[in-house]
N, C-alpha and C. Protein backbone atom coordinates (compact mmCIF):
# COMPACT_ATOMS: atom_id res chain seq x y z
N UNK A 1 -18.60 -21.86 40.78
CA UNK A 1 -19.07 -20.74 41.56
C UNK A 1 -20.57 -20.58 41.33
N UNK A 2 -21.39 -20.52 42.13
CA UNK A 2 -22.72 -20.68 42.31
C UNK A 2 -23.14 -18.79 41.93
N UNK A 3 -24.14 -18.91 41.18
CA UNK A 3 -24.63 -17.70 41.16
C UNK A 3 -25.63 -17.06 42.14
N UNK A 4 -25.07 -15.63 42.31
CA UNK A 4 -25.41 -15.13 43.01
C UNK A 4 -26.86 -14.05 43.44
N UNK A 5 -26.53 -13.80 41.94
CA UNK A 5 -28.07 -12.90 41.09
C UNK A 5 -29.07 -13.21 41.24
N UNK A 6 -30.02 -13.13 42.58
CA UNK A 6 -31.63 -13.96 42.26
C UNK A 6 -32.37 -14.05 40.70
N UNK A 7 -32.02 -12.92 40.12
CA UNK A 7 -32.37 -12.55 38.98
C UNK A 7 -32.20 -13.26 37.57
N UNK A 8 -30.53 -13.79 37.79
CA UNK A 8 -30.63 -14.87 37.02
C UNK A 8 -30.51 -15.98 37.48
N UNK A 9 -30.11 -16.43 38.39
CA UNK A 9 -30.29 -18.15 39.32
C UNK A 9 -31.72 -18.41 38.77
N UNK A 10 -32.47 -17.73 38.55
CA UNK A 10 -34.17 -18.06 38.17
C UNK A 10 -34.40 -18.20 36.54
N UNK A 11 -33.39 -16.89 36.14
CA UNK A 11 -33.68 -17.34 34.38
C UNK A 11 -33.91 -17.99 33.52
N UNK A 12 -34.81 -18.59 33.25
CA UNK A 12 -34.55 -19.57 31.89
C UNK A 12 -33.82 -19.09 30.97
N UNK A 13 -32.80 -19.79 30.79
CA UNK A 13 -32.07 -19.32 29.38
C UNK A 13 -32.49 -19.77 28.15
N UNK A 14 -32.49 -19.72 27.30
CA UNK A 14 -32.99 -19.89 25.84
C UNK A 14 -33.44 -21.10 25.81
N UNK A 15 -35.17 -20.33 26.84
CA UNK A 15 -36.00 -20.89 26.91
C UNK A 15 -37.02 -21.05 25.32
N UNK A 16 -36.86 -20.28 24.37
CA UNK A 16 -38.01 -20.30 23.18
C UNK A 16 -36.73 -21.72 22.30
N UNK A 17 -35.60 -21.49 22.33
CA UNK A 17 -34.71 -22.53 21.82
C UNK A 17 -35.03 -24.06 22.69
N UNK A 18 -34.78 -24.30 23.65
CA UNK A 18 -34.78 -25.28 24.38
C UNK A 18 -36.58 -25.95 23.99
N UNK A 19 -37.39 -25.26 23.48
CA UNK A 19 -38.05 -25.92 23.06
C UNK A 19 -38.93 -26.01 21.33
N UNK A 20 -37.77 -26.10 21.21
CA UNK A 20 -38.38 -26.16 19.88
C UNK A 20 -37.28 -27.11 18.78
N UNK A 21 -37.54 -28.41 18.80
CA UNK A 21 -36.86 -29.41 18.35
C UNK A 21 -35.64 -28.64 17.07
N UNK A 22 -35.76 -28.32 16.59
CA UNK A 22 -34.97 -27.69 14.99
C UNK A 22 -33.45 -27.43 16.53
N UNK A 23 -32.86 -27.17 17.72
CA UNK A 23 -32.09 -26.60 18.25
C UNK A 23 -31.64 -27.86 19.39
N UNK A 24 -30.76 -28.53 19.01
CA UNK A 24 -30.53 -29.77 19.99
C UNK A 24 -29.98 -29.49 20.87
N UNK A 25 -30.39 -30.11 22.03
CA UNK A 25 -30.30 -29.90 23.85
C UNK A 25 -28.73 -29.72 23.92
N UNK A 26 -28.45 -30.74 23.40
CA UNK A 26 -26.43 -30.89 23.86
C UNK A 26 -26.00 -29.54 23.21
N UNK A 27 -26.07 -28.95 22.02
CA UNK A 27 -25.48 -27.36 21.77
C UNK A 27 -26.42 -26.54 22.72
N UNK A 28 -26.93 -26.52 23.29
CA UNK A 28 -28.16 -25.33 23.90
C UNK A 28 -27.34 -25.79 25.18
N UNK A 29 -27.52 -27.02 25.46
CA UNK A 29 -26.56 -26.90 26.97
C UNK A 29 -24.92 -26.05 26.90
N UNK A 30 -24.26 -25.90 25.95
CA UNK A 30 -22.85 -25.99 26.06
C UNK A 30 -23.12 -24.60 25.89
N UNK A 31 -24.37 -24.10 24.89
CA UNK A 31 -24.77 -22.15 25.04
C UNK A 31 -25.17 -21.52 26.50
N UNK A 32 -26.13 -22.38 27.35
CA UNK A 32 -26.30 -22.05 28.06
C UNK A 32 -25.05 -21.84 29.27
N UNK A 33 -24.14 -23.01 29.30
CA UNK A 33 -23.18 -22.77 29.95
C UNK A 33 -21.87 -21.37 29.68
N UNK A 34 -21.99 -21.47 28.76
CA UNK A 34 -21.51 -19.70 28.42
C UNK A 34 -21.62 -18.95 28.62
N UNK A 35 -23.45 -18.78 28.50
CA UNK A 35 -24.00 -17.37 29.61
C UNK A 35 -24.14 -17.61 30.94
N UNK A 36 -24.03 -18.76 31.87
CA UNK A 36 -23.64 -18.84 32.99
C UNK A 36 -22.24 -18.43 33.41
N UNK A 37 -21.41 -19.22 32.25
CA UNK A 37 -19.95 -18.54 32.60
C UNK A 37 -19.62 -17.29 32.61
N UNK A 38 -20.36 -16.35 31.14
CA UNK A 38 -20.54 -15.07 31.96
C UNK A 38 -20.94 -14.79 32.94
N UNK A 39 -22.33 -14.60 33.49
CA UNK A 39 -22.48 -13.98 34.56
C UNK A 39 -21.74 -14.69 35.89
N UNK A 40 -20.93 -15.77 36.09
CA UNK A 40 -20.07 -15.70 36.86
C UNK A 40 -18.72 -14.80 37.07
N UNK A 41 -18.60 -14.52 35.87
CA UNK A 41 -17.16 -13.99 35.48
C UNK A 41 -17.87 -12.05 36.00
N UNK A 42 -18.88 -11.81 35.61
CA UNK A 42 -19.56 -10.60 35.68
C UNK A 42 -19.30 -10.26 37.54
N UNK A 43 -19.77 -11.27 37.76
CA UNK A 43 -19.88 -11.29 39.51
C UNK A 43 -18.42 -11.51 40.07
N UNK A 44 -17.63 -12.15 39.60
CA UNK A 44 -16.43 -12.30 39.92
C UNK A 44 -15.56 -10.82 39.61
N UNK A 45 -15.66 -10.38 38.66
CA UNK A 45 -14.63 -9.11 37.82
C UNK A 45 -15.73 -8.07 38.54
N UNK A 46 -16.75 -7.81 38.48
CA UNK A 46 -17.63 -6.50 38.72
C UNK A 46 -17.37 -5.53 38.08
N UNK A 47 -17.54 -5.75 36.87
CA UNK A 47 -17.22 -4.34 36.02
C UNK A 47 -18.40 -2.90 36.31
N UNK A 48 -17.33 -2.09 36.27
CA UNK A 48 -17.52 -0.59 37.36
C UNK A 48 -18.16 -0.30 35.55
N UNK A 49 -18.06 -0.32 34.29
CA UNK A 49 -19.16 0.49 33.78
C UNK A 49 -19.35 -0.12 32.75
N UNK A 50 -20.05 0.35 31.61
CA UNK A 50 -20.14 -0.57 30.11
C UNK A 50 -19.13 -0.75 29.61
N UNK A 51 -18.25 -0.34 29.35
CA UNK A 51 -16.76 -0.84 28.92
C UNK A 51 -16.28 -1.80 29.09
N UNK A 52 -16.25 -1.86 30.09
CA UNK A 52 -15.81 -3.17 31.01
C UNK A 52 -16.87 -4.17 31.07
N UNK A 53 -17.77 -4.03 31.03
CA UNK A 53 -19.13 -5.31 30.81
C UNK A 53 -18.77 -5.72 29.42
N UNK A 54 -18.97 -4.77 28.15
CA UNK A 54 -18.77 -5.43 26.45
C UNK A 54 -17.95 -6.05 26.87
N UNK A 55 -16.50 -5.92 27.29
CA UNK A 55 -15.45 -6.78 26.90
C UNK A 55 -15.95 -7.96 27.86
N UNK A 56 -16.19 -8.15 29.05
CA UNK A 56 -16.52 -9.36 29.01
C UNK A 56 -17.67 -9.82 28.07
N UNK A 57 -18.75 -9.52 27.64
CA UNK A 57 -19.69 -10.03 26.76
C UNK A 57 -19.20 -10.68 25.60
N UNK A 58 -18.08 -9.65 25.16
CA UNK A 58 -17.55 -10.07 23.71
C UNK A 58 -17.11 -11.28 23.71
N UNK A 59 -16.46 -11.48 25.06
CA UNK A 59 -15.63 -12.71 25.23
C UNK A 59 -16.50 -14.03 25.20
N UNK A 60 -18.00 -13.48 25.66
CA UNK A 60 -18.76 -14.87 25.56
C UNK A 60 -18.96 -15.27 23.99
N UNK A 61 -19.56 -13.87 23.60
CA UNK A 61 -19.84 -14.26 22.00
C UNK A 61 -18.80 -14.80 20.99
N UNK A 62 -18.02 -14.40 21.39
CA UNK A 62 -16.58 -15.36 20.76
C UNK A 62 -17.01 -16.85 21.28
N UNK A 63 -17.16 -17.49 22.03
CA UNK A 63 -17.51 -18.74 22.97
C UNK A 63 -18.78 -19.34 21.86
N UNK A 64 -19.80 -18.04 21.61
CA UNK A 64 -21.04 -18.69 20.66
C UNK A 64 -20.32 -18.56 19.48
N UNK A 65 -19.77 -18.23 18.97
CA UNK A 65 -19.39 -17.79 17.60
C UNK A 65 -18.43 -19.51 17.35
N UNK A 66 -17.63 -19.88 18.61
CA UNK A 66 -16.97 -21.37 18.26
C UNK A 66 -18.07 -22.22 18.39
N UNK A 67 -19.48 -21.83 18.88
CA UNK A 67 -20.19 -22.97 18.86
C UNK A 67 -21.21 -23.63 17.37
N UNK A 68 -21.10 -22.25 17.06
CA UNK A 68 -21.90 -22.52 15.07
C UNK A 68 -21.57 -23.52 14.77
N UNK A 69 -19.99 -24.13 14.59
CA UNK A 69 -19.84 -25.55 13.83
C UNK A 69 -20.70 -26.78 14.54
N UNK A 70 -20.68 -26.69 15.90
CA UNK A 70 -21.71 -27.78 16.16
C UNK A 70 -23.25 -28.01 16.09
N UNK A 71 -23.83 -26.40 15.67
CA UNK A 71 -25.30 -26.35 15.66
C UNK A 71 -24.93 -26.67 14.42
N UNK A 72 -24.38 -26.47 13.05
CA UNK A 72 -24.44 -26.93 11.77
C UNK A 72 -24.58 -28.62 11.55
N UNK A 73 -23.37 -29.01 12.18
CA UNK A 73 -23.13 -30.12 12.38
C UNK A 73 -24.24 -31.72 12.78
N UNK A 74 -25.33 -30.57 13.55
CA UNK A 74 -26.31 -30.88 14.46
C UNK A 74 -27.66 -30.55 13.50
N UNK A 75 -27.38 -30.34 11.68
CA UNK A 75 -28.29 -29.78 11.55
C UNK A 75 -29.64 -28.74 12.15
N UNK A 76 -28.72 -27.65 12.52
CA UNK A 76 -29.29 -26.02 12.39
C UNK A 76 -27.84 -25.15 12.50
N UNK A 77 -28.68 -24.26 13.10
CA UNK A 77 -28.04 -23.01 12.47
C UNK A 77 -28.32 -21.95 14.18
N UNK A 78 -27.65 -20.87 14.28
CA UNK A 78 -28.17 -19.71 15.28
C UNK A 78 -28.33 -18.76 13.59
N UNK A 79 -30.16 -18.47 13.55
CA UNK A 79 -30.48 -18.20 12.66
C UNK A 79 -31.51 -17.07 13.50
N UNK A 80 -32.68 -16.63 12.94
CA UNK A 80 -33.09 -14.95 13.33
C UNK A 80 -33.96 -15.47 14.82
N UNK A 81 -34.13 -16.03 14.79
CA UNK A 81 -34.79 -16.88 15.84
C UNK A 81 -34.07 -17.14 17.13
N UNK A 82 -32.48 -17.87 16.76
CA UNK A 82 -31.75 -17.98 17.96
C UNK A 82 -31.27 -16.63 18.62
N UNK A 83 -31.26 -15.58 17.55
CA UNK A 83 -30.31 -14.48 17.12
C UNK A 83 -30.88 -13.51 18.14
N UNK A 84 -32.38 -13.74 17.91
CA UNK A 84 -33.09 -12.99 19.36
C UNK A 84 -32.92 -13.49 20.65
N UNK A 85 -33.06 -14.69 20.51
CA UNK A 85 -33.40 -15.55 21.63
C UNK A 85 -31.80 -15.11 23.01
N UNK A 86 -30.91 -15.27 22.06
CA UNK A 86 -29.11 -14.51 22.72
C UNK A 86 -29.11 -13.55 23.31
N UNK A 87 -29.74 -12.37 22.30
CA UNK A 87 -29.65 -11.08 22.35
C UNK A 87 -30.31 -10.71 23.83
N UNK A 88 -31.44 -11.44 23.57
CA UNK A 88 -32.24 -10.99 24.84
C UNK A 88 -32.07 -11.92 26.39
N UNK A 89 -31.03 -12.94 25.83
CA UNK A 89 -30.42 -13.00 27.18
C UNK A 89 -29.35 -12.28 27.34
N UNK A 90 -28.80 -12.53 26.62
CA UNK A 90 -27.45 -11.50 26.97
C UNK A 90 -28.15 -9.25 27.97
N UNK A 91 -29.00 -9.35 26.97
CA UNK A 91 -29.61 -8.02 27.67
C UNK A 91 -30.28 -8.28 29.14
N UNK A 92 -31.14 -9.42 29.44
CA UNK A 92 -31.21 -9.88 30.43
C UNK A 92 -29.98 -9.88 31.74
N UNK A 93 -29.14 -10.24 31.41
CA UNK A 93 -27.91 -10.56 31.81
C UNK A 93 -27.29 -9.34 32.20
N UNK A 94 -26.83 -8.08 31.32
CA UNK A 94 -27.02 -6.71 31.54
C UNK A 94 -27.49 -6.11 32.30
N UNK A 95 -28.70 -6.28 32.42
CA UNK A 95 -30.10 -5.70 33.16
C UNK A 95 -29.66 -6.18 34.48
N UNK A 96 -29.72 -7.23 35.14
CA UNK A 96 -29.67 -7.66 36.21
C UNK A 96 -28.57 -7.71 36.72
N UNK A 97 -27.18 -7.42 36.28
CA UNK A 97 -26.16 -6.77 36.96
C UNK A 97 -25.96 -5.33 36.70
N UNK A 98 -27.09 -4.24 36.78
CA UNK A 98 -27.13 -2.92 36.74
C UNK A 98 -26.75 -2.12 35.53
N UNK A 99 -27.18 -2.54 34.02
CA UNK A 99 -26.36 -2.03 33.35
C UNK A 99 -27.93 -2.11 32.22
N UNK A 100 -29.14 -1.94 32.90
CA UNK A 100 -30.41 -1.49 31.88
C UNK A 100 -30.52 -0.74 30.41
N UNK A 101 -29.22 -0.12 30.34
CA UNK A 101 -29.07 0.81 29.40
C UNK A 101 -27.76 0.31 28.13
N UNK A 102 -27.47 -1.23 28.76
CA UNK A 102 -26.49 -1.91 27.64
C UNK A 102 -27.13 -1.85 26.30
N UNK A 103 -26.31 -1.76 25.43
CA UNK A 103 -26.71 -1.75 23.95
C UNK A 103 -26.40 -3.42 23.66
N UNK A 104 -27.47 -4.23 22.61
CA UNK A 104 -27.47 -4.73 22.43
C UNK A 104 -26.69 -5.20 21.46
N UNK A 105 -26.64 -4.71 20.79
CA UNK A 105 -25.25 -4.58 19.24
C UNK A 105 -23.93 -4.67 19.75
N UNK A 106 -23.91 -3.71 20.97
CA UNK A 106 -22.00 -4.18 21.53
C UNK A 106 -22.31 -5.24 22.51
N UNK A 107 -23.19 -5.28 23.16
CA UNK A 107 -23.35 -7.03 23.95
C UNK A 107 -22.47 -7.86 23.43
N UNK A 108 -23.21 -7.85 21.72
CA UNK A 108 -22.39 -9.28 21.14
C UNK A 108 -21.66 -8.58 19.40
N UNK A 109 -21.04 -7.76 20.12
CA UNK A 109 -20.00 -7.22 18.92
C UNK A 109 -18.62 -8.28 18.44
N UNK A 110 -19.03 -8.55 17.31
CA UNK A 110 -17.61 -9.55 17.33
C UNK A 110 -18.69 -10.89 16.70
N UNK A 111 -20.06 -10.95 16.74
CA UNK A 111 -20.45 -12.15 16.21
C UNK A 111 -20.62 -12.69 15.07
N UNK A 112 -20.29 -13.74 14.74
CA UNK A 112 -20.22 -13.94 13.45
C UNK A 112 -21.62 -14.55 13.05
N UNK A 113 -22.50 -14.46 13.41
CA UNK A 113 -23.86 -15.47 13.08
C UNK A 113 -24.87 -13.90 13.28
């Protein structure tokens, strides 16, 4: 399903990650596809308020939370650096399906990194 959001169809996603060697392309691709799969799922479900947005969010961060073993694996880590880099897509992500006032802490409640 093609996105619909001018807002994020344009986004770079973890754009400060994607360049900065210590964060390998193949885990950053399989992250990035997560927050695409959210905001498909966002556009698909249309959650009517924040309630309903966390729980889908949570569901992604569960998605990053299985991906740690391969950034380890891959020598790194989602460390204070990636930790922003999420946060502020995920708030991105928020923002541009009407929800400016998401808290960032329940975005990705449930993370283990």
């Amino acid at each position: 399903m093609p996105i619909t959001n001018r807002q994020i169809a344009g986004h770079p996603f973890l754009r400060e990650m994607y360049g900065d060697p210590y964060y390998p392309d193949v885990v950053l691709d399989r992250c990035k596809a997560v927050l695409l799969r959210l905001c498909e799922t966002i556009e698909s479900e249309r959650p009517s308020d924040l309630a309903a947005l966390y729980i889908l969010t949570q569901g992604a961060t569960a998605e990053f939370n299985d991906l740690e073993a391969e950034f380890e694996a891959a020598g790194s880590e989602i460390e204070t650096v990636a930790r922003e880099v999420i946060a502020d897509d995920f708030c991105a992500i928020a923002s541009a399906y009407g929800f400016p006032n998401a808290d960032s802490e329940e975005l990705l409640a449930g993370r283990d990194w």
